[in-house]
Protein backbone atom coordinates (compact mmCIF):
# COMPACT_ATOMS: atom_id res chain seq x y z
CA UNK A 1 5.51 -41.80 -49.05
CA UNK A 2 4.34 -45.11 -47.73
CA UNK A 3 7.55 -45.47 -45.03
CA UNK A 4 6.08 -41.80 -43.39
CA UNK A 5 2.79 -42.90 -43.09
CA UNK A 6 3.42 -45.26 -40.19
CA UNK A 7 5.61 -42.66 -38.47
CA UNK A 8 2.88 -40.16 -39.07
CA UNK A 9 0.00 -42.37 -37.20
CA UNK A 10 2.63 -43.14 -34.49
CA UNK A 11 3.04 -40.16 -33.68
CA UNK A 12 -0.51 -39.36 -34.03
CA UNK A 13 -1.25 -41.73 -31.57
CA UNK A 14 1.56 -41.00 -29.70
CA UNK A 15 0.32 -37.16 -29.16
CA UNK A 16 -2.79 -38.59 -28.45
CA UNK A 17 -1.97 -40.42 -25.79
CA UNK A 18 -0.08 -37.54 -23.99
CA UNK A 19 -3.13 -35.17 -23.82
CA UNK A 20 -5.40 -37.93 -22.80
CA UNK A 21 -2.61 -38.56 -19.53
CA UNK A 22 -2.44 -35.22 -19.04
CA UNK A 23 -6.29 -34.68 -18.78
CA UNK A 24 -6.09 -37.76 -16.69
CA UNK A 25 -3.53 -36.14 -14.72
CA UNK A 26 -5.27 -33.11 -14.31
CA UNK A 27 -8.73 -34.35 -12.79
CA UNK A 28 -6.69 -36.95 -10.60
CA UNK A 29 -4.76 -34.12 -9.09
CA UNK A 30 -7.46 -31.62 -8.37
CA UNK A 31 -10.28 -34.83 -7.61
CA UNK A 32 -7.70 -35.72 -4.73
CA UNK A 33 -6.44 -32.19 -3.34
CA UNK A 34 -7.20 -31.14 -0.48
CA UNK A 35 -8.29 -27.47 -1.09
CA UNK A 36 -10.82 -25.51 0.25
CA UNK A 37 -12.75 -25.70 -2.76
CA UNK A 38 -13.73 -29.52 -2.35
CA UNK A 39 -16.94 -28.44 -0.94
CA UNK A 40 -17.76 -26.18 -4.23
CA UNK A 41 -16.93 -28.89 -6.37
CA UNK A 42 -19.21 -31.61 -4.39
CA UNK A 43 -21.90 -28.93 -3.80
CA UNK A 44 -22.39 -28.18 -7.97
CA UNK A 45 -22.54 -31.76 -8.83
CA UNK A 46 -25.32 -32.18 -5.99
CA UNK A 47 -28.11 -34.42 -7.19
CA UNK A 48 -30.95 -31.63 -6.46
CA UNK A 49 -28.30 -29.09 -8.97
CA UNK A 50 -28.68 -32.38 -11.75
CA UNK A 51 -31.88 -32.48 -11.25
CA UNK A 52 -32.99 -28.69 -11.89
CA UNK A 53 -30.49 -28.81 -15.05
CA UNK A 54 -32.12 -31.82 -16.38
CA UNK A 55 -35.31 -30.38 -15.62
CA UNK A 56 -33.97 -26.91 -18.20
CA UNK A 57 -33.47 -28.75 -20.26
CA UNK A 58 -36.15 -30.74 -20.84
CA UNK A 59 -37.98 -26.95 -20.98
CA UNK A 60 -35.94 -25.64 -23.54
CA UNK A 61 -36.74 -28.81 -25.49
CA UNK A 62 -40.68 -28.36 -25.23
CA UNK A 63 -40.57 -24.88 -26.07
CA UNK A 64 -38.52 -25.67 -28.94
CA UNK A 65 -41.12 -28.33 -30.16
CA UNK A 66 -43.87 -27.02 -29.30
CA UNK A 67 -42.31 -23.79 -31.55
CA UNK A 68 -41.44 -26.49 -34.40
CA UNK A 69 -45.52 -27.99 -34.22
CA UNK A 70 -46.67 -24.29 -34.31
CA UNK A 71 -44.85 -23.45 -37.35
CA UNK A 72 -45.86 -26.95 -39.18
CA UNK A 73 -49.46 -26.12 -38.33
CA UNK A 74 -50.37 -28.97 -35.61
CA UNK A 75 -50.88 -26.44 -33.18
CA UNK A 76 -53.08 -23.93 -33.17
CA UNK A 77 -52.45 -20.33 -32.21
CA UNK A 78 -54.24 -20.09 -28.98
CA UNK A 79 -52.87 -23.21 -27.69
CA UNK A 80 -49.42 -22.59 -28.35
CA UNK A 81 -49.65 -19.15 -26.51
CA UNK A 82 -51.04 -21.13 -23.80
CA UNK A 83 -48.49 -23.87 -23.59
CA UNK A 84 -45.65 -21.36 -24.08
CA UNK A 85 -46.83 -19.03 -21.36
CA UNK A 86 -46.59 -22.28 -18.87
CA UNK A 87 -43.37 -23.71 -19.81
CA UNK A 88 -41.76 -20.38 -20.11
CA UNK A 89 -42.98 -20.09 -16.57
CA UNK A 90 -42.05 -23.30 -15.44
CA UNK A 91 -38.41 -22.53 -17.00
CA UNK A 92 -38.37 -19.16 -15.29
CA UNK A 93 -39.02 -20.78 -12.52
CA UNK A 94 -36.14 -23.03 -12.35
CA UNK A 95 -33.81 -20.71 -13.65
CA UNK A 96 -34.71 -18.37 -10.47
CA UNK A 97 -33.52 -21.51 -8.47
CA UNK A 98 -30.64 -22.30 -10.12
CA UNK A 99 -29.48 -19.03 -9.68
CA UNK A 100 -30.40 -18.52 -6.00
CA UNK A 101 -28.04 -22.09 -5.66
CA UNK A 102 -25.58 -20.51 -7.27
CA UNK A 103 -25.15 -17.34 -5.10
CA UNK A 104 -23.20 -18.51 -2.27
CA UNK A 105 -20.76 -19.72 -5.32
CA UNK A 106 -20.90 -16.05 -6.87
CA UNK A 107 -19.70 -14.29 -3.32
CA UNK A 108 -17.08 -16.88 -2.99
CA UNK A 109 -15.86 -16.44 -6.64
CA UNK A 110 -15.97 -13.02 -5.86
CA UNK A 111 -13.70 -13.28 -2.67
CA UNK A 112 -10.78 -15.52 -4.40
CA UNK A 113 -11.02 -12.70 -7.32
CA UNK A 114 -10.48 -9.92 -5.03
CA UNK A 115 -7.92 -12.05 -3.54
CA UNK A 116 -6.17 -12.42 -6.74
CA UNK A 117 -6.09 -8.46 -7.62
CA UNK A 118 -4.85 -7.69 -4.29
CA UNK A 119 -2.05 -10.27 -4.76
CA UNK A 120 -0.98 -9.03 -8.37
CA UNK A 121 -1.36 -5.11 -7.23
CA UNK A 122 1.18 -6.12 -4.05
CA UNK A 123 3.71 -8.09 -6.56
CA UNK A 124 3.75 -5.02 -8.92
C-alpha cells in the first residue's frame, strides 16, 4: 500500500495539470482569435456591464438583509415595506437595463442559431 500512494498523487497531480493546460489552452486560443465575436466578448465585460452587475448585487444583498433584520425584529413592519418597495425598485430598475444591453446580444445569438439549424438541416 505505501509504494501506490506516491503513484496515486503523481498521477493526481499529473491529471491535474492537464486540465489546468487545457483550460489555459482554451482561453488563449479563443482570447487571441480573430472571430467576429471579439466585439461580443469585449462588449459584456464593458466596465458600465460590471458596474450594473455589481450594482445587483449589492440589491439582492440589501433585500436579503433587510429580510433577515425583519424577521429578527430590528425592523419594523412599515419600514421594511418601505425599504423593500425602493430597493426592489431600484433592482427592477437595473435589471430593465441589463436586459436592454443585452438585446443586441439576443438577435445576434439568435442569427448564429438559425445559422446553425440551417447548416445541420442542409447536411442531413
Amino acid at each position: 500500500m505505501s509504494d501506490v500512494l506516491p503513484w496515486m498523487f503523481i498521477i493526481v497531480a499529473g491529471a491535474a495539470m492537464l486540465v489546468a493546460l487545457g483550460s489555459l489552452w482554451l482561453s488563449l486560443s479563443l482570447g487571441l482569435s480573430d472571430e467576429a465575436l471579439g466585439d461580443v466578448r469585449a462588449q459584456l465585460t464593458s466596465d458600465a456591464r460590471q458596474a450594473l452587475l455589481t450594482e445587483k448585487d449589492a440589491l439582492l444583498q440589501e433585500l436579503r438583509d433587510i429580510a433577515f433584520e425583519h424577521d429578527a425584529g430590528k425592523l419594523s413592519d412599515q419600514d421594511f415595506e418601505e425599504l423593500n418597495k425602493k430597493l426592489r425598485a431600484q433592482a427592477r430598475h437595473v435589471l430593465h437595463e441589463l436586459d436592454e444591453a443585452a438585446e443586441a446580444f439576443r438577435d445576434e445569438a439568435e442569427a448564429l442559431i438559425a445559422k446553425r439549424l440551417g447548416d445541420s438541416e442542409e447536411d442531413a
